[in-house]
PDB file of N, CA and C in Angstrom:
ATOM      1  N   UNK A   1      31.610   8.448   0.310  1.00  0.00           N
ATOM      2  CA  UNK A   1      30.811   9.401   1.028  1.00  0.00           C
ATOM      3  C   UNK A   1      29.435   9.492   0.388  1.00  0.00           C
ATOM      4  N   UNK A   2      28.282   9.664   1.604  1.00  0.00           N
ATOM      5  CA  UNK A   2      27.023  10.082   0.504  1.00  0.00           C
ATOM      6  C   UNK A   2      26.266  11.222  -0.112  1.00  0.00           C
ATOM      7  N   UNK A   3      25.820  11.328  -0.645  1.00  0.00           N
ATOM      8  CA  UNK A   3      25.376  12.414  -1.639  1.00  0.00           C
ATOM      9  C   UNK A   3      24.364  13.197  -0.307  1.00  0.00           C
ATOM     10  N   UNK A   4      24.581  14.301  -0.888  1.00  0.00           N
ATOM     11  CA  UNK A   4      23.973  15.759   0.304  1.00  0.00           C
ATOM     12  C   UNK A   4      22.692  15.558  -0.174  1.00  0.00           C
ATOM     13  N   UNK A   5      22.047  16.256   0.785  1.00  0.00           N
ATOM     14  CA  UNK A   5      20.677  16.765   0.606  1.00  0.00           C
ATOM     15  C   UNK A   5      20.236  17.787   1.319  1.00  0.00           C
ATOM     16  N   UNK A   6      20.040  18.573   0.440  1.00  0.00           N
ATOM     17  CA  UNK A   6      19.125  19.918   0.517  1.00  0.00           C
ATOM     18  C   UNK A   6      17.910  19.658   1.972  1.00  0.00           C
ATOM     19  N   UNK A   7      18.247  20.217   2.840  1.00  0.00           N
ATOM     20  CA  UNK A   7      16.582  20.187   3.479  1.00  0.00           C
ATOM     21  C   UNK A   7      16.416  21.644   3.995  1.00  0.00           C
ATOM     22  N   UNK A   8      15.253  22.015   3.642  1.00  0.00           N
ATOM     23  CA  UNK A   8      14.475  23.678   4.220  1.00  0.00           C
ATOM     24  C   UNK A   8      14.459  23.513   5.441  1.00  0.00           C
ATOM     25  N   UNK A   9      14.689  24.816   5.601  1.00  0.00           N
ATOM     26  CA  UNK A   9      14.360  24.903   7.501  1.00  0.00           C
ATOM     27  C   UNK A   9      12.961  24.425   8.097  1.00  0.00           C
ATOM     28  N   UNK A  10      12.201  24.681   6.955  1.00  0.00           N
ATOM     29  CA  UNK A  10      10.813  24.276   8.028  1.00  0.00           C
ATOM     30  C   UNK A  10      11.228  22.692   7.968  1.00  0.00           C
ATOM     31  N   UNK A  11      11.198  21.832   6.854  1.00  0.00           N
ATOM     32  CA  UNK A  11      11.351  20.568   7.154  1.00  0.00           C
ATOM     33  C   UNK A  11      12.607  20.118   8.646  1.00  0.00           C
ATOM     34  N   UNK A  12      13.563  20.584   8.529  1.00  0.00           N
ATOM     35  CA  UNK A  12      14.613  20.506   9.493  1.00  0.00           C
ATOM     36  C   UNK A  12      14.009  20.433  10.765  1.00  0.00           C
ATOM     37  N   UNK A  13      12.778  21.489  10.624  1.00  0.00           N
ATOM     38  CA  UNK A  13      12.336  21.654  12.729  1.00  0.00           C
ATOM     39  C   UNK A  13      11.666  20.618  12.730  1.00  0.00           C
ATOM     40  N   UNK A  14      10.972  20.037  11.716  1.00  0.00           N
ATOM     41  CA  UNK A  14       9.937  18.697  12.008  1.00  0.00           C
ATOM     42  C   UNK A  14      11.231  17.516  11.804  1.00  0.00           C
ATOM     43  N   UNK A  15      12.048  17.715  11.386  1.00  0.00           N
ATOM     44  CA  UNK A  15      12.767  16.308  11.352  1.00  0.00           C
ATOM     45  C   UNK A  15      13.558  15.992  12.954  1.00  0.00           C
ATOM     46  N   UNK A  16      13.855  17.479  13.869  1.00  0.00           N
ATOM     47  CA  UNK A  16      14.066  17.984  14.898  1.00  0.00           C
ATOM     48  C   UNK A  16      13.072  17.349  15.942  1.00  0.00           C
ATOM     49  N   UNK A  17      11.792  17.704  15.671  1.00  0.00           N
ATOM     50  CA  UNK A  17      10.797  17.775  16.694  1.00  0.00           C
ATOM     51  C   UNK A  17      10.441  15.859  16.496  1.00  0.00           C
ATOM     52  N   UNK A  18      10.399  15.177  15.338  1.00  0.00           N
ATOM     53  CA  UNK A  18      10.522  13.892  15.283  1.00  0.00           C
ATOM     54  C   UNK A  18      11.453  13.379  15.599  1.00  0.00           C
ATOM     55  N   UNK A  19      12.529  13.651  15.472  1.00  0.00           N
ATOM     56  CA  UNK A  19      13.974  13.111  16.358  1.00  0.00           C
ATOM     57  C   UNK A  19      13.694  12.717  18.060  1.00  0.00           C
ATOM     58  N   UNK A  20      13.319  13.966  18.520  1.00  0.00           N
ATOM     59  CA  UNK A  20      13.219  14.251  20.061  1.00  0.00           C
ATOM     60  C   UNK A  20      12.080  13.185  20.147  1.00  0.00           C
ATOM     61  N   UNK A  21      11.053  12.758  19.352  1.00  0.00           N
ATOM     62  CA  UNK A  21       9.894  12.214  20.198  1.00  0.00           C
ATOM     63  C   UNK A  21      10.494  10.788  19.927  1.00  0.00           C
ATOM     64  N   UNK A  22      10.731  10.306  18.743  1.00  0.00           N
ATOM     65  CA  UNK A  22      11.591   8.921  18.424  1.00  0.00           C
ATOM     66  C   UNK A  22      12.555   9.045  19.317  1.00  0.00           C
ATOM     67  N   UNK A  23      13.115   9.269  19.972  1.00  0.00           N
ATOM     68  CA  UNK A  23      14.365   9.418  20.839  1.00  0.00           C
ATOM     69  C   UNK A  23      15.517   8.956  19.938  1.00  0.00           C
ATOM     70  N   UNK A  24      15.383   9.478  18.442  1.00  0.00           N
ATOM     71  CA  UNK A  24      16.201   8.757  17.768  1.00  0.00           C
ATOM     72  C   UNK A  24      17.666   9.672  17.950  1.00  0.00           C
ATOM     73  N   UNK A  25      19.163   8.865  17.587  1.00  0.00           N
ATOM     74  CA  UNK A  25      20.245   9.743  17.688  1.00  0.00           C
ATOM     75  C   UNK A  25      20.555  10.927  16.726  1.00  0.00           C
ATOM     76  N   UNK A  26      20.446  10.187  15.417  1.00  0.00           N
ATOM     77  CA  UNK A  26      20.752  11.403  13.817  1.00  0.00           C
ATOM     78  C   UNK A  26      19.407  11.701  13.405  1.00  0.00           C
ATOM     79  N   UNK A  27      19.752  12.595  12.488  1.00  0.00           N
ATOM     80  CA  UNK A  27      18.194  13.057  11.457  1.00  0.00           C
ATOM     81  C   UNK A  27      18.525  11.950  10.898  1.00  0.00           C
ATOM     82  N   UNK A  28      19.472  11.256  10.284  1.00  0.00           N
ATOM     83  CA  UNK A  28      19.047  10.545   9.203  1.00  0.00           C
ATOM     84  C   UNK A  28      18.416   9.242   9.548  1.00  0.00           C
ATOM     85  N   UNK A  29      18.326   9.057  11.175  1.00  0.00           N
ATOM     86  CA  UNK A  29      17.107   7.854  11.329  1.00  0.00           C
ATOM     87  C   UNK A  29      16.112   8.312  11.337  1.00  0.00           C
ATOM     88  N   UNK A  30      15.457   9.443  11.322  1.00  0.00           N
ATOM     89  CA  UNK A  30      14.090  10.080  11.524  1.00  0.00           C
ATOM     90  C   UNK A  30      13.668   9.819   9.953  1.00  0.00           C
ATOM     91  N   UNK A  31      14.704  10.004   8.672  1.00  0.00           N
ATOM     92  CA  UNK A  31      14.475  10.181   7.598  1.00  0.00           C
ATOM     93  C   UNK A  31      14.573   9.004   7.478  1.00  0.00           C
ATOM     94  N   UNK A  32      15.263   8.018   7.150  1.00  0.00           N
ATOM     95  CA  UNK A  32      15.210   6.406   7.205  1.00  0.00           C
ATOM     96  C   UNK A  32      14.292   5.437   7.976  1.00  0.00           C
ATOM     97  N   UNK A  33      13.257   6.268   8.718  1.00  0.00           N
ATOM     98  CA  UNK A  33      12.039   5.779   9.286  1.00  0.00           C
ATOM     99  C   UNK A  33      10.884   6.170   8.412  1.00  0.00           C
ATOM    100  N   UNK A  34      11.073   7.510   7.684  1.00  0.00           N
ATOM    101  CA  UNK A  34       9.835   8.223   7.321  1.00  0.00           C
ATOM    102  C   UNK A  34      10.150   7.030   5.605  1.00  0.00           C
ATOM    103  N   UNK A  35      10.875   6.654   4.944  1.00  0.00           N
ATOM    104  CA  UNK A  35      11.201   6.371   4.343  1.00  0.00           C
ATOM    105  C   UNK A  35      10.670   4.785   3.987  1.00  0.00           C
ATOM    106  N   UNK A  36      11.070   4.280   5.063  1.00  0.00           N
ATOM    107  CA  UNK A  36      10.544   2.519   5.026  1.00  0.00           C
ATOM    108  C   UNK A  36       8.912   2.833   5.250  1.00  0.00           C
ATOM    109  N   UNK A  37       8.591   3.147   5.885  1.00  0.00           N
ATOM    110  CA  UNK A  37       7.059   3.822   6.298  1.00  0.00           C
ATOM    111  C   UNK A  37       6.460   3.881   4.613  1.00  0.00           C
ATOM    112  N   UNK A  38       7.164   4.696   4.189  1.00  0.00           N
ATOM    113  CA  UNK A  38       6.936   5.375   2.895  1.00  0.00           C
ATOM    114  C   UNK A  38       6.345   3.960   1.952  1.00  0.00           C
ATOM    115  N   UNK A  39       7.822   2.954   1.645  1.00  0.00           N
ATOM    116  CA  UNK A  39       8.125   2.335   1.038  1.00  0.00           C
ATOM    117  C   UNK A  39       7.138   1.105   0.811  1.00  0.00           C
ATOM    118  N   UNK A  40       6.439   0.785   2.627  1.00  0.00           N
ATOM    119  CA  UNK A  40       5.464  -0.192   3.055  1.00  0.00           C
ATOM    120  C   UNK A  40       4.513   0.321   2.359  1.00  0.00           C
ATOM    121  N   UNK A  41       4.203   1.830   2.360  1.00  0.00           N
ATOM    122  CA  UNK A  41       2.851   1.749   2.186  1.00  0.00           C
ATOM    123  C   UNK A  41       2.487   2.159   0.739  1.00  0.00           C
ATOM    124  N   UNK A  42       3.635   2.227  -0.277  1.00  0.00           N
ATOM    125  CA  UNK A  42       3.599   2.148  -0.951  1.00  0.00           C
ATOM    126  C   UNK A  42       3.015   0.588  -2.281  1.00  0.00           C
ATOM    127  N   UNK A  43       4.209  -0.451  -0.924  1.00  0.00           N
ATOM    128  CA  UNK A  43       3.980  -1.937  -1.517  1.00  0.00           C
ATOM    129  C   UNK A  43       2.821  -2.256  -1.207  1.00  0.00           C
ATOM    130  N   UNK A  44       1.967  -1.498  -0.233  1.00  0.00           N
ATOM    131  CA  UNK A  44       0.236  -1.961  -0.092  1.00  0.00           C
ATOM    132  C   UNK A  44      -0.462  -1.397  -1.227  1.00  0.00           C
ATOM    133  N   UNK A  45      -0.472  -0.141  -2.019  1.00  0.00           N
ATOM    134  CA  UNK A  45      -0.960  -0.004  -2.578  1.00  0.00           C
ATOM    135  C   UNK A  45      -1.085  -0.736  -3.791  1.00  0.00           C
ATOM    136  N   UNK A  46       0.657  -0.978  -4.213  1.00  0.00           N
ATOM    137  CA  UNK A  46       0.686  -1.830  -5.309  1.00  0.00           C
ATOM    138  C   UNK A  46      -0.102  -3.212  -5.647  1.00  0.00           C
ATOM    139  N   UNK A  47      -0.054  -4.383  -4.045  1.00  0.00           N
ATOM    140  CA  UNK A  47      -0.717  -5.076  -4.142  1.00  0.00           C
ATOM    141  C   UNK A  47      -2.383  -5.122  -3.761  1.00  0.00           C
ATOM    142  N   UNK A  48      -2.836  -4.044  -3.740  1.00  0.00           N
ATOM    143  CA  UNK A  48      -4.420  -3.880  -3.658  1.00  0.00           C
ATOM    144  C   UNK A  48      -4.414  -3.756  -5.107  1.00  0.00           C
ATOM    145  N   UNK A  49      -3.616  -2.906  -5.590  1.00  0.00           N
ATOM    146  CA  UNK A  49      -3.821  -2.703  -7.013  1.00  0.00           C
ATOM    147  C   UNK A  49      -3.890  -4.108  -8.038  1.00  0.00           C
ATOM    148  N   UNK A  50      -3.242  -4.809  -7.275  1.00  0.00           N
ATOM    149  CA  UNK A  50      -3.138  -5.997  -8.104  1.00  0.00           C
ATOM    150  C   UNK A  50      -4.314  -7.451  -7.449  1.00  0.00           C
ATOM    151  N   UNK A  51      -4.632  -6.634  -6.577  1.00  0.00           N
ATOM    152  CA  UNK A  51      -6.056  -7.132  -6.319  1.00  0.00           C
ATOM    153  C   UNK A  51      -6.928  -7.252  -6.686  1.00  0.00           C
ATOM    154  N   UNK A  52      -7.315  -5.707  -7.530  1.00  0.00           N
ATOM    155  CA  UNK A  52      -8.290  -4.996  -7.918  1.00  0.00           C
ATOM    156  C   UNK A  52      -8.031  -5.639  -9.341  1.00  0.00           C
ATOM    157  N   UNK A  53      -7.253  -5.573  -9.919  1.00  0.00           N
ATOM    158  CA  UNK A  53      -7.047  -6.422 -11.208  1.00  0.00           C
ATOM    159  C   UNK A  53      -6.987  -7.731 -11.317  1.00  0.00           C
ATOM    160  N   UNK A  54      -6.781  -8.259 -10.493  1.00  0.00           N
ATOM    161  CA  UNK A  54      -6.961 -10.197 -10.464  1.00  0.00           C
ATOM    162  C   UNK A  54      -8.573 -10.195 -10.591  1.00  0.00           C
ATOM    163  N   UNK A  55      -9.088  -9.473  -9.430  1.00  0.00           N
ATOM    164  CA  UNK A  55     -10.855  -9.326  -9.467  1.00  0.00           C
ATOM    165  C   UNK A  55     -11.525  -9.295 -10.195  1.00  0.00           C
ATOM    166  N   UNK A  56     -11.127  -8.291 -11.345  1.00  0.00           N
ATOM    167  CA  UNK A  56     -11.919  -7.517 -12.208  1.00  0.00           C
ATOM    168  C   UNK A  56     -11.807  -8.820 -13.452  1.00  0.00           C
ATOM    169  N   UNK A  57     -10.838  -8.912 -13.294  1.00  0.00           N
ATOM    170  CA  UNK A  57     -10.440 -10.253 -14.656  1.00  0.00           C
ATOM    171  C   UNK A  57     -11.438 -12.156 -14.164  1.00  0.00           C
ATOM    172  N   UNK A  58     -11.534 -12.152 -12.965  1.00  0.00           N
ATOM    173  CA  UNK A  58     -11.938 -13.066 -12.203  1.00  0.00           C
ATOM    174  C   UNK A  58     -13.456 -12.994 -12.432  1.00  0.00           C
ATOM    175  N   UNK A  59     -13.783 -11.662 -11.943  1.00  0.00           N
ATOM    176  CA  UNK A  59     -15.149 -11.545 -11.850  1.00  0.00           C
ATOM    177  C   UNK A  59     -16.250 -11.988 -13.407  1.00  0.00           C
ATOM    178  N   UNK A  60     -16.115 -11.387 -14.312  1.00  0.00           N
ATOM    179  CA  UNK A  60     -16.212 -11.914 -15.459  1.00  0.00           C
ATOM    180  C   UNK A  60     -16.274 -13.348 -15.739  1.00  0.00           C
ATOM    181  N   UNK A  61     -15.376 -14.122 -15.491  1.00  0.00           N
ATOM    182  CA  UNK A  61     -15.736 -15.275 -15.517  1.00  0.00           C
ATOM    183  C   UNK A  61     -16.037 -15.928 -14.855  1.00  0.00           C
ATOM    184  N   UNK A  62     -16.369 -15.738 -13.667  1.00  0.00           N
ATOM    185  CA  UNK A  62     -17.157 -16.472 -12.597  1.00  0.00           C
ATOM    186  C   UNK A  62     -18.187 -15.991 -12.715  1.00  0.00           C
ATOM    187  N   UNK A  63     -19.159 -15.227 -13.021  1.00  0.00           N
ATOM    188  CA  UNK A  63     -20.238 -14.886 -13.108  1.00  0.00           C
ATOM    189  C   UNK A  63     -20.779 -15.701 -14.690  1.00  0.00           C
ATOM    190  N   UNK A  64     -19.785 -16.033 -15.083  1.00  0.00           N
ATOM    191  CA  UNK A  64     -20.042 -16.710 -16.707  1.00  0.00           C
ATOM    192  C   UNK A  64     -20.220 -18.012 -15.968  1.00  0.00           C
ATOM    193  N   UNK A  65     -19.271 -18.692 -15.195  1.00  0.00           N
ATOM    194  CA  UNK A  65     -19.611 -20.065 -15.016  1.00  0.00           C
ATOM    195  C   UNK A  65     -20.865 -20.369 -14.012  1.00  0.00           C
ATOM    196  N   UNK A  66     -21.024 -19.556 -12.956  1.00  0.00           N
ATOM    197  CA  UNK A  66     -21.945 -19.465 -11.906  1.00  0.00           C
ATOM    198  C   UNK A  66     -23.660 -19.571 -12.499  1.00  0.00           C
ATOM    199  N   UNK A  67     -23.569 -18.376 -13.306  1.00  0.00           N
ATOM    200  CA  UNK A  67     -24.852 -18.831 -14.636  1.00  0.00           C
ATOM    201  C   UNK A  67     -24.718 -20.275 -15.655  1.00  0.00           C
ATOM    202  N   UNK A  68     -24.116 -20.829 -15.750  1.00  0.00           N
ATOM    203  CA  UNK A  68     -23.969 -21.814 -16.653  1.00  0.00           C
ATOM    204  C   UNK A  68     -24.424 -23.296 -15.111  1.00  0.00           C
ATOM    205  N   UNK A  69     -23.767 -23.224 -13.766  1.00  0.00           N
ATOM    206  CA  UNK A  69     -24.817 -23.975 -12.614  1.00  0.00           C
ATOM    207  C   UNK A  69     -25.732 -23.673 -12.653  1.00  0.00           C
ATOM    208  N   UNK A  70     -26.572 -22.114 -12.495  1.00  0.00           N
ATOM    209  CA  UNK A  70     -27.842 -22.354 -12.038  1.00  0.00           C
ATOM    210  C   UNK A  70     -28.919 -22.740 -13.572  1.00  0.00           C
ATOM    211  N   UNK A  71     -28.615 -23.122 -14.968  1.00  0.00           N
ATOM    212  CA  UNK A  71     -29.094 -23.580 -15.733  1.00  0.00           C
ATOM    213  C   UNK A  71     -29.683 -24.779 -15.201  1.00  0.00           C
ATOM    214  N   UNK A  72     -28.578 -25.866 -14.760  1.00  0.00           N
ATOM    215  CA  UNK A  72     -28.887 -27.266 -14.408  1.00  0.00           C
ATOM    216  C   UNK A  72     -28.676 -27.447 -12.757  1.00  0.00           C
ATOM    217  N   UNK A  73     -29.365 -26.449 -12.191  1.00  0.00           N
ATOM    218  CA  UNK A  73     -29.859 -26.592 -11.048  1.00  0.00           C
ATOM    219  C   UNK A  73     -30.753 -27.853 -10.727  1.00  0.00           C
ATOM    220  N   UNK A  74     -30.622 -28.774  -9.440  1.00  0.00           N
ATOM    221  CA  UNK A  74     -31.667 -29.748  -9.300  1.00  0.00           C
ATOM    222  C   UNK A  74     -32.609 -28.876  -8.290  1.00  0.00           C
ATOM    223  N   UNK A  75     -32.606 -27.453  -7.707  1.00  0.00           N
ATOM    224  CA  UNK A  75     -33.499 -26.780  -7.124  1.00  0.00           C
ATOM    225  C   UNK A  75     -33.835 -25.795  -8.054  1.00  0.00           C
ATOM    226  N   UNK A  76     -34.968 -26.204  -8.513  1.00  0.00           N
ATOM    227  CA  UNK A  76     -35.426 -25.060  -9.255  1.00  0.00           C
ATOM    228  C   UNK A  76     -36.760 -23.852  -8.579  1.00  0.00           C
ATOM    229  N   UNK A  77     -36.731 -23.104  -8.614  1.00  0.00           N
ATOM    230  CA  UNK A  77     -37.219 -22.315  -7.974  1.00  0.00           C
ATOM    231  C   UNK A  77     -38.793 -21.651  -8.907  1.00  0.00           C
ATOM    232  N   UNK A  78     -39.669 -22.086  -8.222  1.00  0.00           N
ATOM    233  CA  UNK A  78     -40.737 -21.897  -8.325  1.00  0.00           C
ATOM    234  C   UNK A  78     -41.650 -20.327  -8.300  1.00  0.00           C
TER     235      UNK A  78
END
C-alpha cells in the first residue's frame, strides 16, 4: 500500500478544480501531472546550469586562443 499524504483543503479545491479541467479520473493524476511538469523543469534548469558552466570554463580559453590568431593575422588592420 502507499504512504498517505496530508493535503489542506485549500490545496484539495485546486487539485479538484484541476481534475475537472484535465478531465482527469483521480487526484492522484492531477498530482502525477503537476509532478513530471515539476521534474522537466527542473532537468532544464540543471542543464542550463551546466551550460552556464561549460561556458564560463570555455570562454576563457577561447578568448586566449582567438588573441593568439589575431597576432599572426595576414589582414592587418590599418
Amino acid at each position: 500500500m502507499g504512504k498517505l499524504l496530508m493535503i489542506q483543503s485549500e490545496d484539495d479545491k485546486d487539485i479538484e478544480v484541476l481534475k475537472k479541467k484535465m478531465r482527469a479520473q483521480t487526484k492522484i493524476e492531477v498530482v502525477r501531472a503537476g509532478l513530471r511538469l515539476l521534474k522537466r523543469e527542473l532537468e532544464r534548469i540543471e542543464k542550463i546550469e551546466q551550460w552556464e558552466k561549460a561556458t564560463s570554463l570555455i570562454v576563457k580559453s577561447s578568448h586566449k586562443i582567438n588573441q593568439e590568431f589575431q597576432k599572426y593575422s595576414r589582414f592587418k588592420r590599418t
